[in-house]
C-alpha atoms as a PDB file:
ATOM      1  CA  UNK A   1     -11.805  50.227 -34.882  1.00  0.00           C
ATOM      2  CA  UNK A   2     -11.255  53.198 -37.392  1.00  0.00           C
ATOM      3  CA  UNK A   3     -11.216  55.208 -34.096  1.00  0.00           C
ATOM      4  CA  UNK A   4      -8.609  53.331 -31.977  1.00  0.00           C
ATOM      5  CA  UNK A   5      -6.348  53.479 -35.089  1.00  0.00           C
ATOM      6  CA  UNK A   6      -6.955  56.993 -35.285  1.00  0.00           C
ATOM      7  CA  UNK A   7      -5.642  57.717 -31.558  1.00  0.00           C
ATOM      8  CA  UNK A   8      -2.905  55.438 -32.097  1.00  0.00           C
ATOM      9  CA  UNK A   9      -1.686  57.747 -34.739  1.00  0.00           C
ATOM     10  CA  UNK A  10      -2.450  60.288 -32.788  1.00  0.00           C
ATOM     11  CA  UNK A  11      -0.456  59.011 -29.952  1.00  0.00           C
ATOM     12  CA  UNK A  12       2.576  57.824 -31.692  1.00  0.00           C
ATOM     13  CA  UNK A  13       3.036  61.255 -33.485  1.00  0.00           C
ATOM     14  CA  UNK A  14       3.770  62.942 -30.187  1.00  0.00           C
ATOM     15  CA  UNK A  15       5.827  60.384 -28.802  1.00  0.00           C
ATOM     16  CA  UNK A  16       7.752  58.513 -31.712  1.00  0.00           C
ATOM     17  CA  UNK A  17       9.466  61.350 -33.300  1.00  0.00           C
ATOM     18  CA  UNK A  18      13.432  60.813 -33.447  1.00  0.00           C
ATOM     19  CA  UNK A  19      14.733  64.046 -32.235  1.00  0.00           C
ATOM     20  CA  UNK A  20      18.298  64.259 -34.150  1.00  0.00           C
ATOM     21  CA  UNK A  21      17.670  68.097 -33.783  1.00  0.00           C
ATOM     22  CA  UNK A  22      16.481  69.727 -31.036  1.00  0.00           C
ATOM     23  CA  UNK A  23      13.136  71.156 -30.266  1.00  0.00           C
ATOM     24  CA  UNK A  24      13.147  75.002 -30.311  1.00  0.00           C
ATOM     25  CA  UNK A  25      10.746  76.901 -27.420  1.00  0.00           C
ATOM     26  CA  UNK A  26       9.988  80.808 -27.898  1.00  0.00           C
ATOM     27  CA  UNK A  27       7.659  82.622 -25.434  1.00  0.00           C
ATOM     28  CA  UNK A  28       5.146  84.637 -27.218  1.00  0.00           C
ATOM     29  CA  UNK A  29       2.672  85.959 -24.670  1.00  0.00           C
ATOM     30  CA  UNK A  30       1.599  83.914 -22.078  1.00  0.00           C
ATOM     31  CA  UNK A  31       2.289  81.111 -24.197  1.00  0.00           C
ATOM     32  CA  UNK A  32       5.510  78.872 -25.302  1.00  0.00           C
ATOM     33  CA  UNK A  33       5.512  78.219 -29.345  1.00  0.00           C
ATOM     34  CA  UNK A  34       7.063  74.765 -29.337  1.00  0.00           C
ATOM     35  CA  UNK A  35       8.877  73.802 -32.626  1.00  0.00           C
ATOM     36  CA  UNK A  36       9.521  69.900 -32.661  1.00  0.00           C
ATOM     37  CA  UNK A  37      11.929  68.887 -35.973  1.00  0.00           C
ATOM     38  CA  UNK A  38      11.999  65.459 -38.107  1.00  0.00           C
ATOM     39  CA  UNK A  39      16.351  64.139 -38.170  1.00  0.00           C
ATOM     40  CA  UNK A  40      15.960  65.662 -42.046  1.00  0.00           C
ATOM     41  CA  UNK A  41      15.483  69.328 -40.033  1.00  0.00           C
ATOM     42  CA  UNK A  42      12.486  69.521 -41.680  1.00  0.00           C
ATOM     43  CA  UNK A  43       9.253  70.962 -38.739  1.00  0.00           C
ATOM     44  CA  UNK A  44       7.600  67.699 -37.226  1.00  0.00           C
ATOM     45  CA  UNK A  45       5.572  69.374 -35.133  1.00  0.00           C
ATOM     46  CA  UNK A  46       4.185  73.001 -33.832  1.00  0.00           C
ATOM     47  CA  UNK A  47       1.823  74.172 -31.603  1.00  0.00           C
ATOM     48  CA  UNK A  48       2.003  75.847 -28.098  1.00  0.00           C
ATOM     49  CA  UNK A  49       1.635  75.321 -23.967  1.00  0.00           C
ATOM     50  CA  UNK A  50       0.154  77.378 -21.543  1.00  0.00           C
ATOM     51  CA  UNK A  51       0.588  76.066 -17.769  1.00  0.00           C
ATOM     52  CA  UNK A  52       2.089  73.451 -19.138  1.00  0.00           C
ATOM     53  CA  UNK A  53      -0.651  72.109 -20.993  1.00  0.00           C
ATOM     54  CA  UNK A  54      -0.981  71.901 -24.694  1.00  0.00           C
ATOM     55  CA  UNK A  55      -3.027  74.859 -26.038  1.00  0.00           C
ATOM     56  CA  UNK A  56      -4.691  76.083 -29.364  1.00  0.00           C
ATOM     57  CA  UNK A  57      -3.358  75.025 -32.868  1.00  0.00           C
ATOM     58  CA  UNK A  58      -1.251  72.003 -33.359  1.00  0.00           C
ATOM     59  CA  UNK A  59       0.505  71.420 -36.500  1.00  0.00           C
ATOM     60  CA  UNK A  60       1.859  68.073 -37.599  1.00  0.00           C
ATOM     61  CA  UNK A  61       3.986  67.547 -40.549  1.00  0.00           C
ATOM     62  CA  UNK A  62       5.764  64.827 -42.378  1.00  0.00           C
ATOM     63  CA  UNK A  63       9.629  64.808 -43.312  1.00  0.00           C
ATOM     64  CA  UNK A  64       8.739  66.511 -46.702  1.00  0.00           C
ATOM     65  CA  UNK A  65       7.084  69.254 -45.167  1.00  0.00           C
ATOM     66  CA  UNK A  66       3.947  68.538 -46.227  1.00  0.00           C
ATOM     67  CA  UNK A  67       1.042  68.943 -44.114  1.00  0.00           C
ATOM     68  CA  UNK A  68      -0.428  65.894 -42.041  1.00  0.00           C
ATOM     69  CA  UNK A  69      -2.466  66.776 -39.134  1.00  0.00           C
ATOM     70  CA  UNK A  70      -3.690  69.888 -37.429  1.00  0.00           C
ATOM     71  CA  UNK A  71      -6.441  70.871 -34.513  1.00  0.00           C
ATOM     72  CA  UNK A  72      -6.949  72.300 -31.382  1.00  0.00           C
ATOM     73  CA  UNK A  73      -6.226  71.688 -27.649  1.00  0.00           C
ATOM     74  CA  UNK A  74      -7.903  74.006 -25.182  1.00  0.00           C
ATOM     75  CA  UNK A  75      -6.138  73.268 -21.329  1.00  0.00           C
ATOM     76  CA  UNK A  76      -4.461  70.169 -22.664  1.00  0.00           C
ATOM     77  CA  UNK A  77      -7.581  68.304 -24.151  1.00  0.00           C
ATOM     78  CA  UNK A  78      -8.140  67.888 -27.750  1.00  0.00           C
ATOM     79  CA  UNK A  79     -11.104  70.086 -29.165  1.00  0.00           C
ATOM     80  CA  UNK A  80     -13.212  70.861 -31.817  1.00  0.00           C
ATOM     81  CA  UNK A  81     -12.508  68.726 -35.479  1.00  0.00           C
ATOM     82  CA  UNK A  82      -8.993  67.858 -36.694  1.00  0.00           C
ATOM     83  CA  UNK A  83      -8.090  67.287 -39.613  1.00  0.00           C
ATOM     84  CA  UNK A  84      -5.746  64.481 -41.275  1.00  0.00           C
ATOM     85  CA  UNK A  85      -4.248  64.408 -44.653  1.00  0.00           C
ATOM     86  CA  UNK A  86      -3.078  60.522 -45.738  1.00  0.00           C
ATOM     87  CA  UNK A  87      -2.584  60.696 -49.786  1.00  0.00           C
ATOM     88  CA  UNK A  88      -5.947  61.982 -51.353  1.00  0.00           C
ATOM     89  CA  UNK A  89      -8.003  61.495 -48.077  1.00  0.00           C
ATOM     90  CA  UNK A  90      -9.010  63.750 -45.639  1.00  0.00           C
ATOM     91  CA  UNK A  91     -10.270  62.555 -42.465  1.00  0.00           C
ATOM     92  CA  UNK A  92     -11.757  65.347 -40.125  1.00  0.00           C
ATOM     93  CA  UNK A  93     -12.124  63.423 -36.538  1.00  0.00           C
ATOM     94  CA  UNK A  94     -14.614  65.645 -34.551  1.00  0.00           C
ATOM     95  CA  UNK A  95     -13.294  65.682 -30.395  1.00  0.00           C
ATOM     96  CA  UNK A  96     -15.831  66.589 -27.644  1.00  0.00           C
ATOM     97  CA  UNK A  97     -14.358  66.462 -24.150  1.00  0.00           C
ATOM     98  CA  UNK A  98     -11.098  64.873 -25.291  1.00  0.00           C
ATOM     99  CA  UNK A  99     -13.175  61.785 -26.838  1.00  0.00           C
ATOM    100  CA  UNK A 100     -14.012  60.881 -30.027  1.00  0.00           C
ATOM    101  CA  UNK A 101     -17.643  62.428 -31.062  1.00  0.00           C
ATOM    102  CA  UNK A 102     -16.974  61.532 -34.976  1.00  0.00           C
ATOM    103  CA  UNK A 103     -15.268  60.712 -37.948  1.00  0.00           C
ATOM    104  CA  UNK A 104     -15.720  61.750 -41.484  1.00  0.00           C
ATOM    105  CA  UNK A 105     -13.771  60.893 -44.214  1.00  0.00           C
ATOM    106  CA  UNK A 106     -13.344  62.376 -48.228  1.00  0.00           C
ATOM    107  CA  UNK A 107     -11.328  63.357 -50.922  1.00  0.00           C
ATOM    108  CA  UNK A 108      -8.992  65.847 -51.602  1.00  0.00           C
ATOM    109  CA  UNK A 109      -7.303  67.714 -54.735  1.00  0.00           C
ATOM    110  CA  UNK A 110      -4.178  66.790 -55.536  1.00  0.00           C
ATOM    111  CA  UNK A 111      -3.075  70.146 -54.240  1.00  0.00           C
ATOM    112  CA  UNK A 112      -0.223  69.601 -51.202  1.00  0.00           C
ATOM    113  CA  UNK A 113      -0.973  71.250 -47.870  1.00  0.00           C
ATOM    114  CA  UNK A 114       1.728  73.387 -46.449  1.00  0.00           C
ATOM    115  CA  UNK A 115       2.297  75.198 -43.299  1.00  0.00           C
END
């Protein structure tokens, strides 16, 4: 269960943000840095595509600015372990060919992630 609500989260962060400002695109490389913004202005989102896939390091943020998810896509799948920041929790969700191979969970400092 802990896992379904974990790619429902997942999957609503990409597609629920209310885009009251537009996204901003920059080519750097081979690559497009993709900048998505909260209606506050504040960064929702940032990460890059490459052949229109999402690629490398994926930043997710709230409307404070305050760090809530980050990881790694390599050709459009999720890789490696993510991380995600609810209160005092972290919860690093470990991906092996786009699935969920684990979930760990523990606590934090009271010390605010930022970008």
């Amino acid at each position: 269960m802990k896992k379904l609500m974990i790619i429902l989260v997942m999957a609503f962060s990409f597609g629920a943000i209310a885009q009251d400002v537009a996204p901003k695109f920059e080519k750097e490389g081979n690559k497009v840095r993709a900048t998505y913004f909260h209606a506050n202005g504040e960064i929702a989102q940032q990460g890059y595509f490459m052949n229109e896939k999402l690629e490398g390091e994926w930043k997710m943020f709230n409307e404070n600015g305050d760090k809530i998810a980050m990881g790694n896509y390599v050709n459009g799948a999720k890789t490696g372990t993510w991380k995600f920041w609810e209160g005092d929790i972290v919860k690093e969700v470990d991906f092996n060919d786009n699935r969920i191979a684990a979930v760990t969970e523990s606590k934090r400092d009271k010390t605010i992630v930022k970008n």
